[in-house]
C-alpha atoms as a PDB file:
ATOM      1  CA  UNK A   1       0.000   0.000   0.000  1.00  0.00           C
ATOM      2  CA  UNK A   2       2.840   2.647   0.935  1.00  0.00           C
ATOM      3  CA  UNK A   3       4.737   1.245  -2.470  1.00  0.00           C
ATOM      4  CA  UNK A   4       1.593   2.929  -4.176  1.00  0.00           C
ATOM      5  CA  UNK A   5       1.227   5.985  -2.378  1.00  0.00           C
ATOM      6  CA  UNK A   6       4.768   7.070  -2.977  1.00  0.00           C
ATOM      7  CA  UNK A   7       3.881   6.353  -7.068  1.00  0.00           C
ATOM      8  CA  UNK A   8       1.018   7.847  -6.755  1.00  0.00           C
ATOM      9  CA  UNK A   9       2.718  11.268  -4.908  1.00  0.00           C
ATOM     10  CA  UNK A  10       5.369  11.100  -7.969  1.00  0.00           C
ATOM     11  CA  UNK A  11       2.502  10.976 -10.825  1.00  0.00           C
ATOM     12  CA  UNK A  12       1.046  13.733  -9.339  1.00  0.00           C
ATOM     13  CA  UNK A  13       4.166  15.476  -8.878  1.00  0.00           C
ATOM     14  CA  UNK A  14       4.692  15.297 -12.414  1.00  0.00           C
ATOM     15  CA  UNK A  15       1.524  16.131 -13.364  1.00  0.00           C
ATOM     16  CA  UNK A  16      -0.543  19.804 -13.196  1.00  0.00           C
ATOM     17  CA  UNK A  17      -1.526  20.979  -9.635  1.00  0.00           C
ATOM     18  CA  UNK A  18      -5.458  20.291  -9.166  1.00  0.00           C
ATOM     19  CA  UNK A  19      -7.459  21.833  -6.408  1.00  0.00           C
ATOM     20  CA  UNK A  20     -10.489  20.229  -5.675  1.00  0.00           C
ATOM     21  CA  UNK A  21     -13.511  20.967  -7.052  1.00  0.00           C
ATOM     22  CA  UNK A  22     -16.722  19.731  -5.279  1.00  0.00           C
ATOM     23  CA  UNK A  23     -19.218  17.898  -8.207  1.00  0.00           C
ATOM     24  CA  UNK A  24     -22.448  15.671  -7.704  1.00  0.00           C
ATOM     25  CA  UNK A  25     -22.144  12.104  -7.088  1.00  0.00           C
ATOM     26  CA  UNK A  26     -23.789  11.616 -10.679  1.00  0.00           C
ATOM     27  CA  UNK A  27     -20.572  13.609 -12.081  1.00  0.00           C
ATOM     28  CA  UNK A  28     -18.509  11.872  -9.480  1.00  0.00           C
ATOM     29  CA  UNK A  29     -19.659   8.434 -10.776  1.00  0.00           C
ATOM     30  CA  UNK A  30     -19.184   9.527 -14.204  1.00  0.00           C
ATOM     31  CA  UNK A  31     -15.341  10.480 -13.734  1.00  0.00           C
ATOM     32  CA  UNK A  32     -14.864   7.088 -11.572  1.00  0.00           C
ATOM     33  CA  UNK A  33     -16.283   4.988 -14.849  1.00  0.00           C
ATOM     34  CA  UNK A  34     -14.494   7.134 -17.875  1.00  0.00           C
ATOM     35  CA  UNK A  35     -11.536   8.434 -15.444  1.00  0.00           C
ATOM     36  CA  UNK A  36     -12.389  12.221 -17.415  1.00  0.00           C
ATOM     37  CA  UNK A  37     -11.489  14.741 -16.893  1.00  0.00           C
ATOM     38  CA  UNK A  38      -8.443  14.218 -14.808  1.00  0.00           C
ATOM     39  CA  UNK A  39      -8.471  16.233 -11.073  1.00  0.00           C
ATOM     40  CA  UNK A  40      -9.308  16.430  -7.702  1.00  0.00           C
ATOM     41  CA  UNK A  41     -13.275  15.742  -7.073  1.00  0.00           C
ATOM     42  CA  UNK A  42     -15.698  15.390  -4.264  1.00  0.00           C
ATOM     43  CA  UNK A  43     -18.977  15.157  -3.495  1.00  0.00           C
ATOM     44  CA  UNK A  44     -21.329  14.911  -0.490  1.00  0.00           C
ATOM     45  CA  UNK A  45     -23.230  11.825   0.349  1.00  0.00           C
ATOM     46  CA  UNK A  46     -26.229  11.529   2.408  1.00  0.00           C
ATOM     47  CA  UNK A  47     -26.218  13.277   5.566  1.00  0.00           C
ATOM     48  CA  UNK A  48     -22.449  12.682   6.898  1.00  0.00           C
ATOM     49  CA  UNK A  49     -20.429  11.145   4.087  1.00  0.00           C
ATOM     50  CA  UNK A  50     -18.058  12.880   1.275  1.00  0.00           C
ATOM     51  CA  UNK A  51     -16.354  10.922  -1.169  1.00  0.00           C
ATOM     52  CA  UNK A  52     -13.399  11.895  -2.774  1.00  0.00           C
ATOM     53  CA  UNK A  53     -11.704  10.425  -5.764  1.00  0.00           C
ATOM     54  CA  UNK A  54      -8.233  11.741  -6.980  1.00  0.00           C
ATOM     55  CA  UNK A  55      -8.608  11.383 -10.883  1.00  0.00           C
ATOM     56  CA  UNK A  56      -5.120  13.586 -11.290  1.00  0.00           C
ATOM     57  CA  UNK A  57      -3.341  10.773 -12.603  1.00  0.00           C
ATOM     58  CA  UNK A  58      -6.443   8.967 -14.564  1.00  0.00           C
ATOM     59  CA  UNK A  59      -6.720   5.902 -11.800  1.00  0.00           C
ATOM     60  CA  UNK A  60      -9.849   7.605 -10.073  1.00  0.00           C
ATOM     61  CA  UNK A  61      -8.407   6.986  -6.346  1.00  0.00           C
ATOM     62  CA  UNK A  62     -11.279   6.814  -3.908  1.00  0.00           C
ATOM     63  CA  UNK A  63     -12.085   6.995  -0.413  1.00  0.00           C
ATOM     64  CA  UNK A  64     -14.972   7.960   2.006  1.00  0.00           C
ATOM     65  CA  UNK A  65     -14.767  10.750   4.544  1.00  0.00           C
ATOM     66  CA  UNK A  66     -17.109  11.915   7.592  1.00  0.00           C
ATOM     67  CA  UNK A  67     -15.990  15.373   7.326  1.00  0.00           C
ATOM     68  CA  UNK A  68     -15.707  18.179   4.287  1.00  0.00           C
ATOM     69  CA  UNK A  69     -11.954  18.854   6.096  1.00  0.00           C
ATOM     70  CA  UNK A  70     -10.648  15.551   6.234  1.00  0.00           C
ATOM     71  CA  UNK A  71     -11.315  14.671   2.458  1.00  0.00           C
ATOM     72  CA  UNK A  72     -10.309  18.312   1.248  1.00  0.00           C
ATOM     73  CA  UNK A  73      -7.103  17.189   3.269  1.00  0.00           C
ATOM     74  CA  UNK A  74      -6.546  13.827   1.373  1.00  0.00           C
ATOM     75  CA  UNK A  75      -7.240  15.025  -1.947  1.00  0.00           C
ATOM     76  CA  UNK A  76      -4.142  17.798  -1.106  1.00  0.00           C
ATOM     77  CA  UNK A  77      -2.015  15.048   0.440  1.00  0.00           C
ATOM     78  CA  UNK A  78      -1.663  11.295  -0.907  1.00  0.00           C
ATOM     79  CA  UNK A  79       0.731  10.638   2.009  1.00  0.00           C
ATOM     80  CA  UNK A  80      -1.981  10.842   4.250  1.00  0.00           C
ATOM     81  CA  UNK A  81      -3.981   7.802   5.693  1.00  0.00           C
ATOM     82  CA  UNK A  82      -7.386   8.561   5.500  1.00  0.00           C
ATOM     83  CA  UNK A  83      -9.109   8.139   9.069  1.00  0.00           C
ATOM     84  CA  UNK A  84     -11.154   5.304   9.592  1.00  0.00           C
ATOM     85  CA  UNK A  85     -14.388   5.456   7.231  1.00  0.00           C
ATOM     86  CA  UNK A  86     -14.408   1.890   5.361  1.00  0.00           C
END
């Protein structure tokens, strides 16, 4: 898991800097399936779940949040381990 992380830092190190841009989950869907346009995404879920996916390198990276700060965070920051929303 670290291997990919540290790959994953590089590609996007390489690549343009993305700040993320908040979508719906039907757009947010749509760039997980055709990986376009490449970015930083999220969207809000329900009540008390945001979803992020880090399309910046075209692998739509994923992961669920409880809070707006915490995804915002991850999205800015592949190094760091997302807190405990599987």
């Amino acid at each position: 898991m670290r291997f990919f992380r540290k790959i994953r830092r590089w590609l996007r190190h390489e690549s343009l800097t993305y700040q993320p841009q908040k979508v719906t989950l039907e757009a947010l869907r749509q760039i997980i399936q055709t990986r376009e346009p490449h970015g930083l995404f999220y969207a809000k879920e329900g009540r008390r779940l945001y979803v992020g996916v880090d399309n910046s390198t075209g692998d739509a990276w994923t992961e669920d949040f409880r809070s707006l700060r915490h995804c915002k965070r991850w999205l800015r920051d592949p190094e760091m381990e997302p807190p405990g929303c599987e």
